[in-house]
C-alpha atoms as a PDB file:
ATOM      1  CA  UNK A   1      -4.685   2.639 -12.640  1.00  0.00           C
ATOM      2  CA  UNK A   2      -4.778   0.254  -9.347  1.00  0.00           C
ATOM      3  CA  UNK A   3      -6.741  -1.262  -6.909  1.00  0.00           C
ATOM      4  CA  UNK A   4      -6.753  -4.092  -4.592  1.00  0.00           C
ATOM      5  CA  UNK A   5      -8.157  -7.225  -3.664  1.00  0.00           C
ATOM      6  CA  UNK A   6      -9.339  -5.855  -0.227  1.00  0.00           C
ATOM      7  CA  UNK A   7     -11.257  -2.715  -1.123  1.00  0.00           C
ATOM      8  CA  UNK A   8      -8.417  -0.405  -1.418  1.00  0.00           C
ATOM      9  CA  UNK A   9      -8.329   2.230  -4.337  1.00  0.00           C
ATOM     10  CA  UNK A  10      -4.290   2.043  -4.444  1.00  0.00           C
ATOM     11  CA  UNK A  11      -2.996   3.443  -7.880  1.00  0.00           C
ATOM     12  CA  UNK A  12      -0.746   6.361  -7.246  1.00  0.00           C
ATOM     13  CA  UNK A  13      -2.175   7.844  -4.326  1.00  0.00           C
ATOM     14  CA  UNK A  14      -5.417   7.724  -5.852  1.00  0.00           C
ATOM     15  CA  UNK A  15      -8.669   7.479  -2.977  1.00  0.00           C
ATOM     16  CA  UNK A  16      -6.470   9.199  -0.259  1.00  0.00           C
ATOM     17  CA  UNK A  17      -8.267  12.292  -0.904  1.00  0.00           C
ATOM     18  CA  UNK A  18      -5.103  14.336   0.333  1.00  0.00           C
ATOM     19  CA  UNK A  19      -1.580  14.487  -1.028  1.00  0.00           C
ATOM     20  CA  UNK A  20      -0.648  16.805   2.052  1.00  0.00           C
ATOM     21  CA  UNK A  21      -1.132  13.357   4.277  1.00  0.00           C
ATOM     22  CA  UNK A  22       1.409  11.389   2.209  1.00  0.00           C
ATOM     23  CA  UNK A  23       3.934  14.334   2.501  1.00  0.00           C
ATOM     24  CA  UNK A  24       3.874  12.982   6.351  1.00  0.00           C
ATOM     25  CA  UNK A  25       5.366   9.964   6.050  1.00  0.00           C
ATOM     26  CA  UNK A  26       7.975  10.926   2.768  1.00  0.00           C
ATOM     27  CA  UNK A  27      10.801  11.099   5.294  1.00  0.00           C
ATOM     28  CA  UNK A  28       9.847   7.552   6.814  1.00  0.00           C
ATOM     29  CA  UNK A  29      10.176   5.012   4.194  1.00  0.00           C
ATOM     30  CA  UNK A  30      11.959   2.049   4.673  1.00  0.00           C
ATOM     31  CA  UNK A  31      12.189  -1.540   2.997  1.00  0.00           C
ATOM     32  CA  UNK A  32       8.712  -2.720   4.252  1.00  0.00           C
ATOM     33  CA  UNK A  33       5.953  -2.511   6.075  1.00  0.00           C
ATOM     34  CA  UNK A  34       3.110  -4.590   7.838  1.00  0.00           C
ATOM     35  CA  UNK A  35      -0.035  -5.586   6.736  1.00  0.00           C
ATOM     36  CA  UNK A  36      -2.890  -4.114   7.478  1.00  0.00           C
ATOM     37  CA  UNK A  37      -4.594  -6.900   7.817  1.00  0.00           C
ATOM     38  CA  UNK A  38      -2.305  -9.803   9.867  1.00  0.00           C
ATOM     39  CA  UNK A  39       0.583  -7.821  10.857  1.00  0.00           C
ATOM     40  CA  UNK A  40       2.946  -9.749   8.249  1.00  0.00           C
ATOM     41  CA  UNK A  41       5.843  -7.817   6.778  1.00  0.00           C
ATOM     42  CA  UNK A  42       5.241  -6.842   3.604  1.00  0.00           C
ATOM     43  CA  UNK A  43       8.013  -5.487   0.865  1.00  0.00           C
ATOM     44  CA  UNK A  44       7.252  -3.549  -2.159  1.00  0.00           C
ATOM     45  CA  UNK A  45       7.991  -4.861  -5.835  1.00  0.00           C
ATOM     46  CA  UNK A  46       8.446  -3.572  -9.115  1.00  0.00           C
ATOM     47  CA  UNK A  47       6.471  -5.631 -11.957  1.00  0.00           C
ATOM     48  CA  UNK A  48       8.122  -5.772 -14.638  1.00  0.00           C
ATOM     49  CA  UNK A  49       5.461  -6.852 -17.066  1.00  0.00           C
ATOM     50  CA  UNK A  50       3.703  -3.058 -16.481  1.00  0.00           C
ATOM     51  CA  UNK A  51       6.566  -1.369 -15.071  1.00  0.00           C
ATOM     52  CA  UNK A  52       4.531  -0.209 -11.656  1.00  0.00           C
ATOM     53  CA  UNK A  53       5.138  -1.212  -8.282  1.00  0.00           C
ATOM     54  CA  UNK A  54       3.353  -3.735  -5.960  1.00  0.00           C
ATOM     55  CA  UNK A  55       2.900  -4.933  -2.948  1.00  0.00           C
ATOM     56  CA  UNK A  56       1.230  -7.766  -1.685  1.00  0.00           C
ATOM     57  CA  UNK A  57       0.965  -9.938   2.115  1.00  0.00           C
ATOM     58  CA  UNK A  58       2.696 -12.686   1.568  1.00  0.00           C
ATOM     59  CA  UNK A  59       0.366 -14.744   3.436  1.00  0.00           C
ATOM     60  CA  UNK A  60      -1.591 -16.847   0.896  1.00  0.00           C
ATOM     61  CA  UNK A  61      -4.734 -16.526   3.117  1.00  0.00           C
ATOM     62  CA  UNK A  62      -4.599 -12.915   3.515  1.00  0.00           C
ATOM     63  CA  UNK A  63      -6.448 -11.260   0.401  1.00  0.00           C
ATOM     64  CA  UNK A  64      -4.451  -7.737   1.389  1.00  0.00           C
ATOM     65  CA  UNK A  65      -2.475  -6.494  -1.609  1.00  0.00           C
ATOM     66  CA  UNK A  66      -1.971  -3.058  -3.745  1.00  0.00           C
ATOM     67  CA  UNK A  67      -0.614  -2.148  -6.952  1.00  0.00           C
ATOM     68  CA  UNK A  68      -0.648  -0.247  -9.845  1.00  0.00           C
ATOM     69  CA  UNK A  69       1.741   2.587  -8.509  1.00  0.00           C
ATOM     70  CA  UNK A  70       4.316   4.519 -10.403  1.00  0.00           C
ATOM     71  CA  UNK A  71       7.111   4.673  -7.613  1.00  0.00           C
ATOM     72  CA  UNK A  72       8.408   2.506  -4.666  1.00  0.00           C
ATOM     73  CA  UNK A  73       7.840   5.611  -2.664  1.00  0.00           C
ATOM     74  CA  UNK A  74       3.802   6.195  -3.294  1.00  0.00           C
ATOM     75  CA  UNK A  75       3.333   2.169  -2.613  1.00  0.00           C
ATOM     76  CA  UNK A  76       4.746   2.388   0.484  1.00  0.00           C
ATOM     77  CA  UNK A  77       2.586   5.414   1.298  1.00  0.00           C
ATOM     78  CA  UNK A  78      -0.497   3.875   0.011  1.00  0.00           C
ATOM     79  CA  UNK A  79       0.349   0.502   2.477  1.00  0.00           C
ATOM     80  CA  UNK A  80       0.515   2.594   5.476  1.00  0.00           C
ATOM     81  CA  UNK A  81      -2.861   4.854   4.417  1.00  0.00           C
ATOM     82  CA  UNK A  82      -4.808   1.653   3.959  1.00  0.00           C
ATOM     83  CA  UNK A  83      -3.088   0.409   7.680  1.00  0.00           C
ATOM     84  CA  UNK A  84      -4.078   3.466   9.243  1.00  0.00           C
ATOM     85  CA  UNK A  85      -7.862   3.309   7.398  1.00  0.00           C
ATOM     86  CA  UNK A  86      -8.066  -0.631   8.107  1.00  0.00           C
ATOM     87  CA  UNK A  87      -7.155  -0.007  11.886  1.00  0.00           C
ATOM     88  CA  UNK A  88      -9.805   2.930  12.425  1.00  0.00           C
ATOM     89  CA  UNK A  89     -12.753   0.814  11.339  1.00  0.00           C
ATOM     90  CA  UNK A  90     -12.124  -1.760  13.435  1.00  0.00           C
ATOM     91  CA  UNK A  91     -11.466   0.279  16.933  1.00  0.00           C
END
């Protein structure tokens, strides 16, 4: 369903192992968020070719992007998962 070109398993929550963690954050979604990777705002977009959502850094040398998900909502959730899993790894 999705994936990513930085490791990330992103397709509808997919890989986060626990839909009680995204419940967290349901209340706390706004426009954007940053990449994991280079702190760059990133937005979420629908593609219309399949109809999912996306999201992607817009910097052109940053390889950090998800999609494949079925709502605005679960993209944004995914983003901040793969934040919070990007930042532990390199502590």
């Amino acid at each position: 369903m999705g994936g990513s070109g930085s490791g990330f398993d992103g397709g509808d929550g997919a890989g986060s192992g626990s839909d009680s963690h995204a419940h967290e954050y349901a209340g706390d979604i706004r426009w954007g968020w940053c990449c994991p990777r280079c702190e760059r705002d990133v937005s979420v977009t629908k593609d219309p070719r399949s109809e999912t959502f996306v999201w992607a850094c817009p910097d052109e040398e940053c390889p950090a992007v998800g999609f494949g998900f079925q709502s605005r909502r679960r993209a944004r959730i995914a983003l901040r998962e793969y934040r919070e899993r990007y930042q532990q790894i390199y502590r």
